[in-house]
Protein backbone atom coordinates (compact mmCIF):
# COMPACT_ATOMS: atom_id res chain seq x y z
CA UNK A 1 -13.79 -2.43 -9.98
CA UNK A 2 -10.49 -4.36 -11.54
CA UNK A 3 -10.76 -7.54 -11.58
CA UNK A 4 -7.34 -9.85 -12.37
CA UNK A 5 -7.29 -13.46 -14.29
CA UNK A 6 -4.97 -15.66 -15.62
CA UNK A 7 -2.69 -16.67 -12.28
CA UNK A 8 -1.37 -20.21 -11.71
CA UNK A 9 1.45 -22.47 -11.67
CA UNK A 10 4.19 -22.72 -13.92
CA UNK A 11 7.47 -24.35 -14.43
CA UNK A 12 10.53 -22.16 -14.02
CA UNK A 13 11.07 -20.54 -17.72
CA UNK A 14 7.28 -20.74 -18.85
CA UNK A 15 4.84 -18.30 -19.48
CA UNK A 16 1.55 -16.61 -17.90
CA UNK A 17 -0.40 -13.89 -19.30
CA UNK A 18 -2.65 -12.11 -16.48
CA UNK A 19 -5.33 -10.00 -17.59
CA UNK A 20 -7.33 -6.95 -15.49
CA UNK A 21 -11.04 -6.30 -16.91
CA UNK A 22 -11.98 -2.78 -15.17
CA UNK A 23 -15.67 -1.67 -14.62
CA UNK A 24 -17.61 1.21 -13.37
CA UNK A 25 -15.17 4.02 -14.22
CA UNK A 26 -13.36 5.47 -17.79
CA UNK A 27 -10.90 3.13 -18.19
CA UNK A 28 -9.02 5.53 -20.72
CA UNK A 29 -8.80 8.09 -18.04
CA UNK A 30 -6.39 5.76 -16.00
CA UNK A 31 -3.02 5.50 -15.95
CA UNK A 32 -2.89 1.32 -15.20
CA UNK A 33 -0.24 -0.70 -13.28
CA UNK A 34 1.21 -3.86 -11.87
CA UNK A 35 2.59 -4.80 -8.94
CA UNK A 36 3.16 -7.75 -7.11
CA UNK A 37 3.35 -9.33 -2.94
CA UNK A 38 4.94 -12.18 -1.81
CA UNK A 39 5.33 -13.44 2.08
CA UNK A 40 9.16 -12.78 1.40
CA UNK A 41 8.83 -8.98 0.01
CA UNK A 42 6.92 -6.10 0.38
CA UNK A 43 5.04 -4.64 -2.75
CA UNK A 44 7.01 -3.92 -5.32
CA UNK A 45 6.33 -2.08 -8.53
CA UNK A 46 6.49 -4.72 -11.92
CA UNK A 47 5.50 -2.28 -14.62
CA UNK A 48 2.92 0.91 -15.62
CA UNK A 49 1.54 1.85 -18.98
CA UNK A 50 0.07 5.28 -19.76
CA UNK A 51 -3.71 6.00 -20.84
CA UNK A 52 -2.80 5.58 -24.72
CA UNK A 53 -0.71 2.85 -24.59
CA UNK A 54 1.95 4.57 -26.22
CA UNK A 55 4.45 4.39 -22.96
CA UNK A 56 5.40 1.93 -20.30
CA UNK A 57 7.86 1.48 -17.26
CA UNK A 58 9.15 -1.91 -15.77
CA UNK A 59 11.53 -2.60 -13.17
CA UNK A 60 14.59 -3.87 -13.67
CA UNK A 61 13.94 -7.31 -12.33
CA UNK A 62 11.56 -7.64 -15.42
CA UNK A 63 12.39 -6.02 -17.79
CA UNK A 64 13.07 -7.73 -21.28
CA UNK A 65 10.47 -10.53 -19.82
CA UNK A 66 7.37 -9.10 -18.85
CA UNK A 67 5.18 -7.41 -21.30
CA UNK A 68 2.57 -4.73 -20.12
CA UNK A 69 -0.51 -3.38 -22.89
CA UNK A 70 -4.02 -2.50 -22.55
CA UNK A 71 -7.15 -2.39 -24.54
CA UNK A 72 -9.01 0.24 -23.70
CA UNK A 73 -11.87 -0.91 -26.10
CA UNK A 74 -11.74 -3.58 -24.00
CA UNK A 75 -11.36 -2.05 -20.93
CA UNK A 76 -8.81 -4.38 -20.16
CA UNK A 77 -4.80 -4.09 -19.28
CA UNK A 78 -2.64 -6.97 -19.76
CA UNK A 79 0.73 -8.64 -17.98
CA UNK A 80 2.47 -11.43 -20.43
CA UNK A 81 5.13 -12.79 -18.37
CA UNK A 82 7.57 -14.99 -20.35
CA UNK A 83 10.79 -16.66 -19.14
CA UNK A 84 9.26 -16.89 -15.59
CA UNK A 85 11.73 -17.27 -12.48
CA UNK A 86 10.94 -18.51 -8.89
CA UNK A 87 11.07 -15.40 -7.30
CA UNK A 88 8.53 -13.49 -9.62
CA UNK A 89 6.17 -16.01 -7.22
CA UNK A 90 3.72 -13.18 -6.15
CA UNK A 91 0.37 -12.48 -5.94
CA UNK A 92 0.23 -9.90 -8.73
CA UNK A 93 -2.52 -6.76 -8.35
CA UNK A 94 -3.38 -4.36 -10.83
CA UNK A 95 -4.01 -0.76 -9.75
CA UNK A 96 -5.44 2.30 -11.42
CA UNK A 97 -4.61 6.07 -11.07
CA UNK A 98 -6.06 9.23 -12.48
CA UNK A 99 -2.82 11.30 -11.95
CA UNK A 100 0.10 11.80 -14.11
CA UNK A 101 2.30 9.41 -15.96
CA UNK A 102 5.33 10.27 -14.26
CA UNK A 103 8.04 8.04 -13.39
CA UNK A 104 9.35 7.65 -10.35
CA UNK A 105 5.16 8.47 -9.03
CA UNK A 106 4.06 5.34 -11.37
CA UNK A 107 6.16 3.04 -9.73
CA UNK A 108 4.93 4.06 -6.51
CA UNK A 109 1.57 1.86 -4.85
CA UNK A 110 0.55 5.35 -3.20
CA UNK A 111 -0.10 6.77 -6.38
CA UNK A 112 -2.49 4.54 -7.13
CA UNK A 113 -6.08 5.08 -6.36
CA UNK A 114 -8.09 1.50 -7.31
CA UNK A 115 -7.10 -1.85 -7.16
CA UNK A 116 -7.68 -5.38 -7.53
CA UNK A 117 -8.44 -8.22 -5.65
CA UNK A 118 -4.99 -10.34 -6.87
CA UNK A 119 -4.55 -13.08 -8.36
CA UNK A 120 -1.61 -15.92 -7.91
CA UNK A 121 1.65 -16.44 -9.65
CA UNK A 122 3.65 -19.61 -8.69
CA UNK A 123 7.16 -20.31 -10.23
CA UNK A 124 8.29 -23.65 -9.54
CA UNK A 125 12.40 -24.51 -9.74
C-alpha cells in the first residue's frame, strides 16, 4: 500500500514537500515514482528515483524545482517542490515498480505496478 501526505494550497512561488509511506511489500526492491493529474492534462510523469537512491529522472517542466529522495529505512519516498507554479496544480500519485530503472520505461505510468491513492496540489496565481 503507498500512501501520499503533505498536499495543499500554496501561493504561486512557495513550497510543498509530499511524502509516500509504503507498506506490505520491500520497499528497497522498488524502483519509486511521481506523477501527477489535473482536469486539464492527462498523467504525466514528474520524476523517478532508483532503489538506492543514487539516480533520479525529472521532466523538464520540473526540473531544477522539484526534488525527488527516499528513505528506505523509512520506507518512505519524498517530492519537495520549491518555486511552485499554477500549472504544477495536480493531484500528485506515487507509484512503485519492480522492473528496471530505465529511462524512457520510468517515465512511463504503465511501468508501474502499485500506486497511491493521491493527494492534492493547488498553486494559486
Amino acid at each position: 500500500q503507498l500512501v501520499e501526505s503533505g498536499g495543499g494550497l500554496v501561493q504561486a512561488g512557495g513550497s510543498l514537500r509530499l511524502s509516500c509511506a509504503a507498506s506490505g511489500r520491500t520497499f528497497s526492491d522498488y524502483t519509486m515514482g511521481w506523477f501527477r493529474q489535473s482536469p486539464v492534462k492527462d498523467r504525466e510523469f514528474v520524476t523517478a528515483i532508483s532503489r538506492s537512491g543514487y539516480m533520479t529522472y525529472y521532466a523538464d517542466s520540473v526540473k531544477g524545482r522539484f526534488t525527488i529522495s527516499r528513505d528506505n529505512a523509512k520506507n518512505t519516498v519524498y517530492l519537495q517542490m520549491n518555486n511552485l507554479k499554477p500549472e504544477d496544480t495536480a493531484v500528485y500519485y506515487c507509484a512503485g515498480d519492480r522492473g528496471p530503472f530505465v529511462d524512457p520505461y520510468v517515465r512511463r505510468g504503465s511501468h508501474y505496478d502499485y500506486w497511491g491513492q493521491g493527494t492534492q496540489v493547488t498553486v494559486s496565481s
